[in-house]
N, C-alpha and C. Protein backbone atom coordinates (compact mmCIF):
# COMPACT_ATOMS: atom_id res chain seq x y z
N UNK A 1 -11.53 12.97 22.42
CA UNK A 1 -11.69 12.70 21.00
C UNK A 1 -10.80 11.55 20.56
N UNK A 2 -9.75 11.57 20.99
CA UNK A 2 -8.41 10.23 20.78
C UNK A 2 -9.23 8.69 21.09
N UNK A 3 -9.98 8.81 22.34
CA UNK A 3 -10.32 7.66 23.14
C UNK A 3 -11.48 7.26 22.12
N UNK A 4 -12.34 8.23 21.70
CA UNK A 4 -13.28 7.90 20.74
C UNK A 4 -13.14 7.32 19.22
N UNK A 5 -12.00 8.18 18.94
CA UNK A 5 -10.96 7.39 17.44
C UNK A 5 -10.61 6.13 17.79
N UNK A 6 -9.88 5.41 18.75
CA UNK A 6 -9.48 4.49 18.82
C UNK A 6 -10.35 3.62 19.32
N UNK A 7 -11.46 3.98 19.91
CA UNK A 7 -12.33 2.78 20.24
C UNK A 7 -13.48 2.48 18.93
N UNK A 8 -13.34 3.31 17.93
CA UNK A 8 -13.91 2.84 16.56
C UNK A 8 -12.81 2.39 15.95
N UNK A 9 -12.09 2.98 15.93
CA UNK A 9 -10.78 1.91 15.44
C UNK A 9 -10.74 0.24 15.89
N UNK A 10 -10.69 0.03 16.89
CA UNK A 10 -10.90 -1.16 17.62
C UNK A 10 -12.08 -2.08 17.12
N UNK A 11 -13.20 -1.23 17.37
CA UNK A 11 -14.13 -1.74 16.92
C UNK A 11 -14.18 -2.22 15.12
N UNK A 12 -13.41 -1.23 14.38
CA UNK A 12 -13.64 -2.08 13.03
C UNK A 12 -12.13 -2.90 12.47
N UNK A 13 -11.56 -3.39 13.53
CA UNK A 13 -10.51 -4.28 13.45
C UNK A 13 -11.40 -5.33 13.96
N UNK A 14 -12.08 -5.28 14.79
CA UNK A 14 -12.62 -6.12 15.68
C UNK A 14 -13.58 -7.00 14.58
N UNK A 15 -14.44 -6.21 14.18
CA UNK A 15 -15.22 -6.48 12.95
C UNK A 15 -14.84 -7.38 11.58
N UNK A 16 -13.60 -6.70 11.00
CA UNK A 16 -12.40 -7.32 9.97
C UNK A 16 -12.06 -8.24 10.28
N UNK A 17 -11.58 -8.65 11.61
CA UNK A 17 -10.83 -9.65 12.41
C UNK A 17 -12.06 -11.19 12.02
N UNK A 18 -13.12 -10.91 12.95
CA UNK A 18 -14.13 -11.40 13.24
C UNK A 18 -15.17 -12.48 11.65
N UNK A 19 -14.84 -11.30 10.25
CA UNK A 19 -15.43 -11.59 9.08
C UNK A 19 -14.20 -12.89 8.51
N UNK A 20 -12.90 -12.39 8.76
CA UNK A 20 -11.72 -13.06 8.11
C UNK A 20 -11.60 -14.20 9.16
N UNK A 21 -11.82 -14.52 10.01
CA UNK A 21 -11.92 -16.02 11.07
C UNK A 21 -13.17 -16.94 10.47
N UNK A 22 -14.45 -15.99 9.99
CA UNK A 22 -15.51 -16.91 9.73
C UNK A 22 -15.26 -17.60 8.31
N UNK A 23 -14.50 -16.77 7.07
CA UNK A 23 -14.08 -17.38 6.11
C UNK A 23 -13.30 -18.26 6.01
N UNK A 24 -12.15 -17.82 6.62
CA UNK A 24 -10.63 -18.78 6.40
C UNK A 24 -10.87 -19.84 6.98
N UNK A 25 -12.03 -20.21 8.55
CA UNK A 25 -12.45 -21.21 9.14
C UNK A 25 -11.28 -21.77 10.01
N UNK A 26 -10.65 -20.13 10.80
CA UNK A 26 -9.65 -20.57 10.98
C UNK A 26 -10.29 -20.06 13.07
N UNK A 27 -11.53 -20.74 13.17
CA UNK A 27 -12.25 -20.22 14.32
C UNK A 27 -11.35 -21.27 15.37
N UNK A 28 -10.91 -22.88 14.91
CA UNK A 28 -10.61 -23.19 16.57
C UNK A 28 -9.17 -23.08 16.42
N UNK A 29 -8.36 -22.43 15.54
CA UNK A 29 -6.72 -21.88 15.66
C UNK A 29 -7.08 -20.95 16.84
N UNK A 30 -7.80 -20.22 16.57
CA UNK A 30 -8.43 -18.56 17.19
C UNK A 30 -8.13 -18.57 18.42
N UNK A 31 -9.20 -19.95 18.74
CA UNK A 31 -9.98 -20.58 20.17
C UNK A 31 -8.72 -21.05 21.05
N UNK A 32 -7.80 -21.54 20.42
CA UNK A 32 -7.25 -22.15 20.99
C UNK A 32 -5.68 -21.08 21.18
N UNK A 33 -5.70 -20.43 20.61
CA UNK A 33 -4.52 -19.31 20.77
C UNK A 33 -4.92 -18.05 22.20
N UNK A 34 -6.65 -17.82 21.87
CA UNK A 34 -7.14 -16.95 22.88
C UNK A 34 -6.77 -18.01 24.35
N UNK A 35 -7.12 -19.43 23.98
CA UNK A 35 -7.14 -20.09 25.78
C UNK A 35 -5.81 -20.09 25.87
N UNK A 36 -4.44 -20.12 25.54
CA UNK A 36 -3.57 -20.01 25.82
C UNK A 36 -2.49 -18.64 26.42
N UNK A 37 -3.40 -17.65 25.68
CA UNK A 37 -3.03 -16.15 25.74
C UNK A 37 -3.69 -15.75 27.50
N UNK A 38 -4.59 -16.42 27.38
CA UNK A 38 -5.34 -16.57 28.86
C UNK A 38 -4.83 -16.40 29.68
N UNK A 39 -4.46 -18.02 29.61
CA UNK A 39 -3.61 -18.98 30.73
C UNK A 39 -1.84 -18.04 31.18
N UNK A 40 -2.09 -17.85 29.92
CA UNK A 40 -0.58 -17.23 30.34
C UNK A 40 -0.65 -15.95 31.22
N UNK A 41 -1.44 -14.97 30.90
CA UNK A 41 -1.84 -13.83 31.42
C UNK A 41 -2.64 -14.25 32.80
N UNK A 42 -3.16 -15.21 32.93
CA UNK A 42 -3.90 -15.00 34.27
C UNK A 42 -2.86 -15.61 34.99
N UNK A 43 -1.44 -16.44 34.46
CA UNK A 43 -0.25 -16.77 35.35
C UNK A 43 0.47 -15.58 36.01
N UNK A 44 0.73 -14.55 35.07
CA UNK A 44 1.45 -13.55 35.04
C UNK A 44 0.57 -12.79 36.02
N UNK A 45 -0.26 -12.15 35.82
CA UNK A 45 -0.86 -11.88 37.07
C UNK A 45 -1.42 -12.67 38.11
N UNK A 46 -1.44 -13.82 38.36
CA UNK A 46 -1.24 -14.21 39.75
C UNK A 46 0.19 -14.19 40.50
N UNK A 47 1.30 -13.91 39.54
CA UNK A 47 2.39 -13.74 39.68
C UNK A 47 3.00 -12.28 40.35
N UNK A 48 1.89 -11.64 39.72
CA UNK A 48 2.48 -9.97 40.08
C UNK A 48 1.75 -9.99 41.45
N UNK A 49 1.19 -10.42 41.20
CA UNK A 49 -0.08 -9.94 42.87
C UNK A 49 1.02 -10.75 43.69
N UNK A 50 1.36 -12.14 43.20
CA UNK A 50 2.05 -12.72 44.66
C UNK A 50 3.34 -11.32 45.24
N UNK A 51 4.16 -11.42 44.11
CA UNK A 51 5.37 -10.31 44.12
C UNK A 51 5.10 -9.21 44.44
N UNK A 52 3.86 -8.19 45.06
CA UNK A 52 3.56 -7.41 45.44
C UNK A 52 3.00 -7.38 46.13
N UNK A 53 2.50 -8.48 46.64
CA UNK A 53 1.97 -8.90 48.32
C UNK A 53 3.30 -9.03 49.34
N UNK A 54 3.99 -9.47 48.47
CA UNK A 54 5.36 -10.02 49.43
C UNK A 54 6.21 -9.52 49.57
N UNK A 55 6.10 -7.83 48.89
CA UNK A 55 7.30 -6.48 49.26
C UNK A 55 6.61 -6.29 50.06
């Protein structure tokens, strides 16, 4: 029941999120914060995999 609350939860942040980017026109701040959030995260895990290949 928790997993089901929070994945409608999610979903209408997701929604809110999604309405308030198309107004404010704040879509390539968005774009360009998601490719960076990326980059960083797909560093960090190529990072963990190396560091746990190599124990």
């Amino acid at each position: 029941m928790h997993l089901f609350a929070a994945a409608v939860a999610g979903l209408a942040v997701t929604g809110l999120l999604y309405v308030l980017v198309g107004r404010l026109r704040l879509r390539e701040q968005l774009d360009a914060a998601v490719q960076i959030t990326g980059a960083a995260f797909t560093a960090a895990g190529v990072g963990w995999g190396v560091f746990r290949a190599s124990r």
